[in-house]
Protein backbone atom coordinates (compact mmCIF):
# COMPACT_ATOMS: atom_id res chain seq x y z
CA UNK A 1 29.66 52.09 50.50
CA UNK A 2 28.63 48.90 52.03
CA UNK A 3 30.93 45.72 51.13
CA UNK A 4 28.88 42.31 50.07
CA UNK A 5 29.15 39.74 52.49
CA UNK A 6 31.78 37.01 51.71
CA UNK A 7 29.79 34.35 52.90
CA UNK A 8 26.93 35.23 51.03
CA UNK A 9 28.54 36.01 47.85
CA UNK A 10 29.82 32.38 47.99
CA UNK A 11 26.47 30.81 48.49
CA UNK A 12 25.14 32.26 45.39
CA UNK A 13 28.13 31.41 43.51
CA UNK A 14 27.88 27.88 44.16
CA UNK A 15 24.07 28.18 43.50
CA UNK A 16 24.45 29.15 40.10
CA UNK A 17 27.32 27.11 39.28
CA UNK A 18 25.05 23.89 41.22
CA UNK A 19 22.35 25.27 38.57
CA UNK A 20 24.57 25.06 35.86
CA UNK A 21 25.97 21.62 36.10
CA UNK A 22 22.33 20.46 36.67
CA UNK A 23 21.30 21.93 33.66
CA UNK A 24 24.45 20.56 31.65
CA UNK A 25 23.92 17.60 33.11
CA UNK A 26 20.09 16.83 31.67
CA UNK A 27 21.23 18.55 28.49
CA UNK A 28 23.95 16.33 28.29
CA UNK A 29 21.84 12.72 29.10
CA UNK A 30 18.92 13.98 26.91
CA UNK A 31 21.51 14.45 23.76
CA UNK A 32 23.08 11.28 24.54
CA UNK A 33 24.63 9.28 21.87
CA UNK A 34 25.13 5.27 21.83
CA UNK A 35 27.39 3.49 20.37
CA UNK A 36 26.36 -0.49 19.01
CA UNK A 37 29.16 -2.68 17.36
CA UNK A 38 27.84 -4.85 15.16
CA UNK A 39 30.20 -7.90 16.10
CA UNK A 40 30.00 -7.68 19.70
CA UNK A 41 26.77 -6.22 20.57
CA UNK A 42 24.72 -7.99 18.06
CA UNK A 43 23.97 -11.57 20.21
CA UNK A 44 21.75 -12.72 17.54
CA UNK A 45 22.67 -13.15 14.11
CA UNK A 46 21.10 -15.56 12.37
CA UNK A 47 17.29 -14.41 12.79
CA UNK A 48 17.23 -13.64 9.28
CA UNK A 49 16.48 -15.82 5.53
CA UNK A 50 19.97 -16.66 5.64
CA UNK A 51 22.77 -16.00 8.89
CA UNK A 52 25.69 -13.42 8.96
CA UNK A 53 29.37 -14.19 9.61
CA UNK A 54 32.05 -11.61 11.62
CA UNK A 55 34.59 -10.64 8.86
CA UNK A 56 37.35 -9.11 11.15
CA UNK A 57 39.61 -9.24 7.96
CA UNK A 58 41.74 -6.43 7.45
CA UNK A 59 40.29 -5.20 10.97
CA UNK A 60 36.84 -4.55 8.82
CA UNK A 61 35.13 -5.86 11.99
CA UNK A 62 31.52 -5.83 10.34
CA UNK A 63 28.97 -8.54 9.90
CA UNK A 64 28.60 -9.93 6.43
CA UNK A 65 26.90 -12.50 4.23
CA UNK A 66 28.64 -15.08 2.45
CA UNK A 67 28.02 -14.69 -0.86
CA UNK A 68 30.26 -17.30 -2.01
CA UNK A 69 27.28 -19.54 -1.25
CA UNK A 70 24.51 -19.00 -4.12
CA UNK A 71 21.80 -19.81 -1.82
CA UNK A 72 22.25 -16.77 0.12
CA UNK A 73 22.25 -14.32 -2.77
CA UNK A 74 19.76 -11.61 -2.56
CA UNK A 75 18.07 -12.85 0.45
CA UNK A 76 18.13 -11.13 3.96
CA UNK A 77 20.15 -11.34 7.16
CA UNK A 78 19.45 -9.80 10.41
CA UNK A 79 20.89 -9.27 13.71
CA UNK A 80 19.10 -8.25 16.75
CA UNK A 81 20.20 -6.45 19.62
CA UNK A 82 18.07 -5.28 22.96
CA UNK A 83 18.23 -2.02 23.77
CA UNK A 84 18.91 -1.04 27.14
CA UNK A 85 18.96 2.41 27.07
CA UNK A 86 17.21 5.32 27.99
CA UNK A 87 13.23 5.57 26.07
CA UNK A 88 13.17 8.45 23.62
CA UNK A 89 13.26 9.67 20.30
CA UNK A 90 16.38 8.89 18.63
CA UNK A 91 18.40 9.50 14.89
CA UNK A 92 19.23 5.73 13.88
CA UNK A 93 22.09 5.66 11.54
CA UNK A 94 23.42 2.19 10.18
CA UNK A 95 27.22 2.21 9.15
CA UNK A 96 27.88 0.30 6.14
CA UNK A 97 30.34 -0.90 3.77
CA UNK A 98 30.03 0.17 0.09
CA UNK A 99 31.63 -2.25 -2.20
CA UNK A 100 32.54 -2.18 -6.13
CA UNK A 101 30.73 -5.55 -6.91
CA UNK A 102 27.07 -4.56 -5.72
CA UNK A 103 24.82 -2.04 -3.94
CA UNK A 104 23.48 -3.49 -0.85
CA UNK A 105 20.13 -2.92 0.91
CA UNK A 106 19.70 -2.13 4.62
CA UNK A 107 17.07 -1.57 6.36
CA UNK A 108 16.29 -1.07 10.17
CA UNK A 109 13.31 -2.79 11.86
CA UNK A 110 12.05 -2.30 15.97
CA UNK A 111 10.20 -5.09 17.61
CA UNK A 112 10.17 -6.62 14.16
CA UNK A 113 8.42 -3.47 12.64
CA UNK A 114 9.96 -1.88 9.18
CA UNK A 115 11.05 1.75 10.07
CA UNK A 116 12.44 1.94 6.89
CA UNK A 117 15.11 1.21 4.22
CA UNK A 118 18.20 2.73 2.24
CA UNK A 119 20.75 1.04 -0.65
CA UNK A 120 24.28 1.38 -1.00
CA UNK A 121 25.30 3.90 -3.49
CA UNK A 122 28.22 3.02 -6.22
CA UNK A 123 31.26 3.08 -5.18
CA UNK A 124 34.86 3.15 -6.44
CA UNK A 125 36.64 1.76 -3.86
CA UNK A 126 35.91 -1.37 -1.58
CA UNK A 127 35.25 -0.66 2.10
CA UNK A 128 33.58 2.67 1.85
CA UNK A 129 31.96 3.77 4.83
CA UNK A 130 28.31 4.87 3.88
CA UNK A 131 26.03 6.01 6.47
CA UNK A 132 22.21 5.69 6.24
CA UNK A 133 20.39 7.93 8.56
CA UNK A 134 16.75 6.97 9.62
CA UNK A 135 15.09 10.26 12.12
CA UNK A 136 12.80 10.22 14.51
CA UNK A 137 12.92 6.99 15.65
CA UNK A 138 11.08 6.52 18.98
CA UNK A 139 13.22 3.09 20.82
CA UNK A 140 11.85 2.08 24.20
CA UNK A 141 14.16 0.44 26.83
CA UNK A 142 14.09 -3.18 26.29
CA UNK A 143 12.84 -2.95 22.80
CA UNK A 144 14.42 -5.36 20.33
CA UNK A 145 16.01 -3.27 17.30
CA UNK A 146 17.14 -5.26 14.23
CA UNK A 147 19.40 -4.22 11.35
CA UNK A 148 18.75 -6.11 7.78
CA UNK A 149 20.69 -6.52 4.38
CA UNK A 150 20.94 -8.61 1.47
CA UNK A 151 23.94 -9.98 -0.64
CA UNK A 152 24.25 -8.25 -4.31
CA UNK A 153 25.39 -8.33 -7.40
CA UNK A 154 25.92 -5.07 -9.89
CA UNK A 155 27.17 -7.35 -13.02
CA UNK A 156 30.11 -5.75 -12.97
CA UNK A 157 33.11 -7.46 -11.84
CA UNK A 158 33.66 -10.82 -13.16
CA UNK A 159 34.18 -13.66 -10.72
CA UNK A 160 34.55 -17.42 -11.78
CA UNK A 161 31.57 -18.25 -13.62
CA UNK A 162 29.68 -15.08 -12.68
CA UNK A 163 29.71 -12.10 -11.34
CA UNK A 164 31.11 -10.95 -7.74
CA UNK A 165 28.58 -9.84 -5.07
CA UNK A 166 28.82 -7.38 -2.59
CA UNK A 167 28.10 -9.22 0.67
CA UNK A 168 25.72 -6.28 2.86
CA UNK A 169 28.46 -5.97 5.30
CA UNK A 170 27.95 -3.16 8.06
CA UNK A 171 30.23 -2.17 11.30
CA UNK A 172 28.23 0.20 13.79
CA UNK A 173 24.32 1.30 14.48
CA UNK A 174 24.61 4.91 16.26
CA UNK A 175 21.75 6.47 18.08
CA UNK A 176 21.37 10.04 18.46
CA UNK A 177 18.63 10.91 20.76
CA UNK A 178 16.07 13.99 20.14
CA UNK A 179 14.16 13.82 22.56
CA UNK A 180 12.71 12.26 25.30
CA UNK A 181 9.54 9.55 24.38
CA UNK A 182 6.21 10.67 24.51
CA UNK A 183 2.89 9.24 23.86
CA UNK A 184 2.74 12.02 20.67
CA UNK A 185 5.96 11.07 18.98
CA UNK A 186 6.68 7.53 19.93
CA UNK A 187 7.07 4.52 17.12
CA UNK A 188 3.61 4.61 16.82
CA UNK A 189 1.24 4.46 13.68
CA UNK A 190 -1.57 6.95 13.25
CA UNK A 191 -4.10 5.64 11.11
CA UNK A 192 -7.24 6.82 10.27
CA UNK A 193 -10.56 5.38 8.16
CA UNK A 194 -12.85 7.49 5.99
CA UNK A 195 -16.01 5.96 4.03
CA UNK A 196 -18.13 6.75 1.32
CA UNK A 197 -20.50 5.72 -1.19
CA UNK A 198 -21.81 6.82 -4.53
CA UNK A 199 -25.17 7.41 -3.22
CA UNK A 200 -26.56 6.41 0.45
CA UNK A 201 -30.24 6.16 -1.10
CA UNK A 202 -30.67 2.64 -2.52
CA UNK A 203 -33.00 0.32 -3.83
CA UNK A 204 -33.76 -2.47 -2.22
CA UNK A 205 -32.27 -5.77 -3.64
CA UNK A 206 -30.01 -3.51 -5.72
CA UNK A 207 -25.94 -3.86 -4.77
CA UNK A 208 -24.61 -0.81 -3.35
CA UNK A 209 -20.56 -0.09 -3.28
CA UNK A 210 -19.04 0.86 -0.03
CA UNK A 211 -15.61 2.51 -0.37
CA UNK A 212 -12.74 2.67 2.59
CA UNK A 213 -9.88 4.38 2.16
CA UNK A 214 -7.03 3.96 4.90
CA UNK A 215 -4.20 6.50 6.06
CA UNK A 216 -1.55 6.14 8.02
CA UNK A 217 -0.08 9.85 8.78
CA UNK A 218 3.06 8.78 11.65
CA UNK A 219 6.52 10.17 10.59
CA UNK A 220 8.28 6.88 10.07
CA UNK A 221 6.20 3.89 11.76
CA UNK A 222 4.64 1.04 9.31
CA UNK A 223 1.37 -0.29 10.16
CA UNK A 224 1.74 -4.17 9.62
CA UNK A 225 -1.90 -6.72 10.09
CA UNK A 226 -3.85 -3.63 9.49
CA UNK A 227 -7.56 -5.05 8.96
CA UNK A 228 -10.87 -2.89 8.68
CA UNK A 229 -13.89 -5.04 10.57
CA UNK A 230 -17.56 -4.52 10.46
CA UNK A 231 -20.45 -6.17 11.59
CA UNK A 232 -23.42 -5.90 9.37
CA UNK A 233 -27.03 -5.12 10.68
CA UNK A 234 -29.53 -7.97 9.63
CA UNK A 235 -31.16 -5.11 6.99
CA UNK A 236 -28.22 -5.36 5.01
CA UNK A 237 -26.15 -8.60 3.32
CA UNK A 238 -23.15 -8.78 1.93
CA UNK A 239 -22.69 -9.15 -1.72
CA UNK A 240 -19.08 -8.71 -2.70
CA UNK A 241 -15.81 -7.62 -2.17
CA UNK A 242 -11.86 -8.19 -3.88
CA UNK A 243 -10.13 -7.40 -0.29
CA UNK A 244 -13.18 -8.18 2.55
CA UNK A 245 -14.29 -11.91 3.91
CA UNK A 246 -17.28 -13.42 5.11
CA UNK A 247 -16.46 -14.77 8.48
CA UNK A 248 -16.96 -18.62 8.31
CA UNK A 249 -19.53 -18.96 11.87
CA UNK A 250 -21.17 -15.03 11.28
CA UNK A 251 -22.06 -14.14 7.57
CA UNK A 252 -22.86 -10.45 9.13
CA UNK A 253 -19.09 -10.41 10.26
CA UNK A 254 -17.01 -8.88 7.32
CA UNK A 255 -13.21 -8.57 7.74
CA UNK A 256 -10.74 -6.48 5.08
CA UNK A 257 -7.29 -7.41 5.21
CA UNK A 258 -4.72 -4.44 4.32
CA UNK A 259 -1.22 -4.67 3.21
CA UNK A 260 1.36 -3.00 5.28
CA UNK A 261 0.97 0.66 5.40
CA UNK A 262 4.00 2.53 5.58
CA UNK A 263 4.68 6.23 6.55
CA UNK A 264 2.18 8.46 4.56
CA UNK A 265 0.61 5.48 2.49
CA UNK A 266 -3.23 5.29 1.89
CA UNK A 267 -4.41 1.99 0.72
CA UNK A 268 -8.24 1.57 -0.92
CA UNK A 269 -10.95 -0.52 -0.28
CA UNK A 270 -14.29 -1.47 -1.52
CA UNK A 271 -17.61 -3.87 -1.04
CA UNK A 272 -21.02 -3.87 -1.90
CA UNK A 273 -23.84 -4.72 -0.01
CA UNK A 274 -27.66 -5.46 -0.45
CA UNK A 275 -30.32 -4.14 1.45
CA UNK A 276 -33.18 -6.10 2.50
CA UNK A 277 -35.54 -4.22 4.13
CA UNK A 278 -36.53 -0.67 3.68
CA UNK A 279 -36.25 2.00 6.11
CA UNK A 280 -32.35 3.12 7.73
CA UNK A 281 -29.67 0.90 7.59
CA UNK A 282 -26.41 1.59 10.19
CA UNK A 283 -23.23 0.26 9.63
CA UNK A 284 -19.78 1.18 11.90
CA UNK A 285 -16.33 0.25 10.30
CA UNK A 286 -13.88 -0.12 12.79
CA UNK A 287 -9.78 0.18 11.70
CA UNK A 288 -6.72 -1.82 14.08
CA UNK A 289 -3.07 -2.88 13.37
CA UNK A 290 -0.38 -4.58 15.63
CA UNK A 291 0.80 -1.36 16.34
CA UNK A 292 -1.12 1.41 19.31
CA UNK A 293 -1.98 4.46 17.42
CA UNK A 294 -1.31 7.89 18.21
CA UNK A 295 -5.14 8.97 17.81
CA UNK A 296 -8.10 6.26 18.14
CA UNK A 297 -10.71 8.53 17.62
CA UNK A 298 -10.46 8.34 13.36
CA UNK A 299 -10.38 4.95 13.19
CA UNK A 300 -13.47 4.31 13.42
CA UNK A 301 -16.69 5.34 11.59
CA UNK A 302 -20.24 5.24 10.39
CA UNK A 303 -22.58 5.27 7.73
CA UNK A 304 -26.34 4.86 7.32
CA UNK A 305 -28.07 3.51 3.82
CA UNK A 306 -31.59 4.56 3.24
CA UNK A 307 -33.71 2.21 1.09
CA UNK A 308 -36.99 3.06 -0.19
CA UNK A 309 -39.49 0.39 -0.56
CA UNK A 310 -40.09 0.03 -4.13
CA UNK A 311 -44.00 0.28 -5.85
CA UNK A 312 -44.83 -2.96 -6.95
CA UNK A 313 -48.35 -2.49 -8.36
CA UNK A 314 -47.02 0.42 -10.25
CA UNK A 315 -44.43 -0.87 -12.06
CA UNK A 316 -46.56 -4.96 -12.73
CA UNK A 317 -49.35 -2.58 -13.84
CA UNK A 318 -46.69 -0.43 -16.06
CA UNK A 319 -45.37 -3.26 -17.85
CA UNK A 320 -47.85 -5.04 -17.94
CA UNK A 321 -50.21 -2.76 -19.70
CA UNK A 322 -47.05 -1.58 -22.18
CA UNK A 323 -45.41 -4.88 -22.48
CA UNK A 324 -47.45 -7.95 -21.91
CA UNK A 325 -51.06 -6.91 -21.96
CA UNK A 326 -50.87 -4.32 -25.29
CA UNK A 327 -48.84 -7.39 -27.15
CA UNK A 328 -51.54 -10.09 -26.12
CA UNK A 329 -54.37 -7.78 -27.17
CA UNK A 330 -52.60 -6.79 -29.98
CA UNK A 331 -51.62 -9.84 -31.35
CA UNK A 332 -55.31 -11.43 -30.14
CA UNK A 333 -56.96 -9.32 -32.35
CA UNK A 334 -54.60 -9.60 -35.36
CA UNK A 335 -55.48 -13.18 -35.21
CA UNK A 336 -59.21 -12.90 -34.60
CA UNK A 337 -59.29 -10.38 -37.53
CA UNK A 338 -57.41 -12.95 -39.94
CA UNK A 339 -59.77 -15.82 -38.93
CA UNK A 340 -62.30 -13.70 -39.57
CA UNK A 341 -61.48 -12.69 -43.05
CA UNK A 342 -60.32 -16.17 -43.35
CA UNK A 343 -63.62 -17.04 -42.81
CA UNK A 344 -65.75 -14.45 -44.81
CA UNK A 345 -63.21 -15.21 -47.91
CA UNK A 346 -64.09 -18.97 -47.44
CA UNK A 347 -67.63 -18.32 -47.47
CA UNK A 348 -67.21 -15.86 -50.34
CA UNK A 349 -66.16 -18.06 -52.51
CA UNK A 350 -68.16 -20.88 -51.43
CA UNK A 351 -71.37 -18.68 -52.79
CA UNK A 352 -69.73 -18.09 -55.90
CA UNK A 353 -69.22 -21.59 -56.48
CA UNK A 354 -72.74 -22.45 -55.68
CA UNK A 355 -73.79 -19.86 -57.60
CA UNK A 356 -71.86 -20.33 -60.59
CA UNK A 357 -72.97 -23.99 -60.45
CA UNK A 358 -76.39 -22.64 -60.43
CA UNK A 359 -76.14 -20.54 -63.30
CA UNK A 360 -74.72 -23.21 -65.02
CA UNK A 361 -77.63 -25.77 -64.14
CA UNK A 362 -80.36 -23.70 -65.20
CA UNK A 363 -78.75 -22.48 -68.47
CA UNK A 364 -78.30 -26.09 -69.85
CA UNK A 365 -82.29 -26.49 -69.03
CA UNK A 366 -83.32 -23.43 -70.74
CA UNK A 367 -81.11 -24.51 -73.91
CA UNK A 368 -82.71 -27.55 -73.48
CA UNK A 369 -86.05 -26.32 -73.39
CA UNK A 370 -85.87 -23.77 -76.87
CA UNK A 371 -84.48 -26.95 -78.12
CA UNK A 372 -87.95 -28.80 -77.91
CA UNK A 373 -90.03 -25.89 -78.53
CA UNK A 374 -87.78 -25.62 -81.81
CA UNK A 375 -88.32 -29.33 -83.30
CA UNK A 376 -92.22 -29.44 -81.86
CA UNK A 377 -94.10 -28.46 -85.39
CA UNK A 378 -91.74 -30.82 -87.24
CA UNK A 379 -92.85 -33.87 -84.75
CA UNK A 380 -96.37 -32.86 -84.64
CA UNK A 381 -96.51 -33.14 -88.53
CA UNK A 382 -95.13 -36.46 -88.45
CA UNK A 383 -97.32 -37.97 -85.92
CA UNK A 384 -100.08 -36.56 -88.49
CA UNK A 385 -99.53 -38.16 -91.35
């Protein structure tokens, strides 16, 4: 039986075991796990609607809002730290303080972008540590990452003329990382634009209603300044709109500010436009933020109106010959037939007068006459004697 060589044998074993440590060694700075105290490694502290103080009382050693101060009740504090660690993916969890006298908001924001926000639950005893968890949150090196929370009250625990408040104190911000950071999964928004209308045939001079209707499908990032832009062709003009702006210098250019978008949130526009001359109209809407997007290629889009021209002579000769010609006839020869029977009544009974008068006349002669004929003999016998 032939022996293994020593030598050899110890190569391989320090191989594997080089192998090993190189592989524990990436697995171990990929999972990598930092630390941030929020009194020490928190520079900036007074970015926010109102500053924090350090409250190392009792060795709490957390940043905190004085609520004694009513002016900085329910408002928000931040501090800002910058992170100098390795680019990835990490799981952001703020460590808070849960207090009897109010639940607190916190949220976490990176360069100034909302990645989301949690509340205190109830508690029964001050100082409970609460952790709020926030995944898949893609941190750069040198990007600034912020930590928020507001001063509360619950109504509960009576305090001079009030009510205490529970001051939004927190101690640590721990990041886990997942992963390394990609183009795919980094803080990134991923919006998209669709458009439709109720019919893309229209009539010109007619309004027609455009709707847009936003998405923004990332995991956790918020689109903030989103805007939808278009630039009208010269066939088309724009009529109106409850979101969407003329621009002052370009009446073609129309602009439709959006409210933030978070994670999963759609958000609806609409505006109607006029078209002016017939034929194929083309319009592109085009959809930006402050934030890159994961995929450019949906936020953008087109539609084309149709407008027919309409028949003019058809519908003047239409109405006129139903509305204004068949009234004007109508009521022309109701009039000419009253004036005419106006007239034949008038002449009707200007005959019968003249020939009642005429009656009349010659009967008074006639009685007139037999009266003469009647006394004759008696006048002739007088003349006689």
């Amino acid at each position: 039986m032939k022996m293994p060589n020593p030598a050899v044998t110890a190569r391989a074993v320090l191989k594997s075991l080089l192998l090993l440590t190189l592989s524990l060694s990436a697995s171990t700075s990929l999972a990598q796990t930092i630390e941030l105290q929020a009194i020490t490694d928190f520079p900036v502290i007074d970015s926010g609607e109102v500053p924090y103080y350090k409250d190392i009382a009792g060795e709490r050693n957390v940043l905190a809002i004085n609520a004694a101060d009513e002016n900085y009740r329910e408002k928000f504090a931040r501090a800002d730290h910058v992170f100098s660690g390795a680019s990835g993916v990490y799981t952001v969890t703020i460590r808070a303080l849960g207090e009897i006298d109010g639940d607190c908001e916190y949220r976490l924001l990176v360069n100034g972008v909302l990645i989301g926000s949690m509340a205190n639950p109830s508690v029964e005893e001050d100082y409970t540590v609460v952790d709020h968890a926030f995944e898949g949150v893609a941190i750069a090196t040198n990007d600034v990452i912020s930590v928020e929370s507001n001063a509360l009250s619950n109504g509960l625990i009576p305090e001079g003329d009030g009510f205490a408040f529970a001051r939004g104190r927190w101690r640590t911000l721990i990041l886990d990382q997942q992963s390394e950071l990609t183009t795919d999964n980094a803080n990134n928004v991923d919006l998209s634009l669709t458009v439709s209308a109720d019919s893309t045939n229209t009539t010109l001079g007619v309004p027609v209603e455009i709707s847009l209707v936003v998405n923004n499908a990332a995991n956790m990032a918020v689109a903030s300044n989103a805007a939808i832009e278009t630039t009208l062709p010269d066939s088309l003009s724009f009529f109106s709109s409850e979101a969407c702006l003329q621009d002052n210098q370009n009446a073609q250019l129309i602009s439709c500010a959006l409210p933030e978008l978070a994670a999963g949130q759609s958000q609806n526009v609409s505006l109607s436009v006029i078209t002016t001359v017939a034929g194929d109209s083309e319009v592109t809407f085009t959809l930006n933020a402050d934030q890159a997007d994961n995929n450019l290629e949906d936020n953008s889009t087109t539609m084309t109106l149709t407008a027919a021209e309409a028949d003019i002579s058809t519908t003047s000769g239409s109405s006129t010959g139903s509305v204004s010609t068949g009234t004007e006839t109508n009521t022309t020869e109701t009039g000419n037939t009253d004036n005419t029977n106006n007239e034949s009544e008038s002449e009707t009974n200007s005959m019968n007068s003249t020939s009642t008068n005429a009656a009349s006349n010659s009967g008074g002669a006639l009685s007139l006459w037999f009266l003469l004929l009647a006394i004759w003999p008696t006048l002739r016998l007088t003349r006689l004697r």
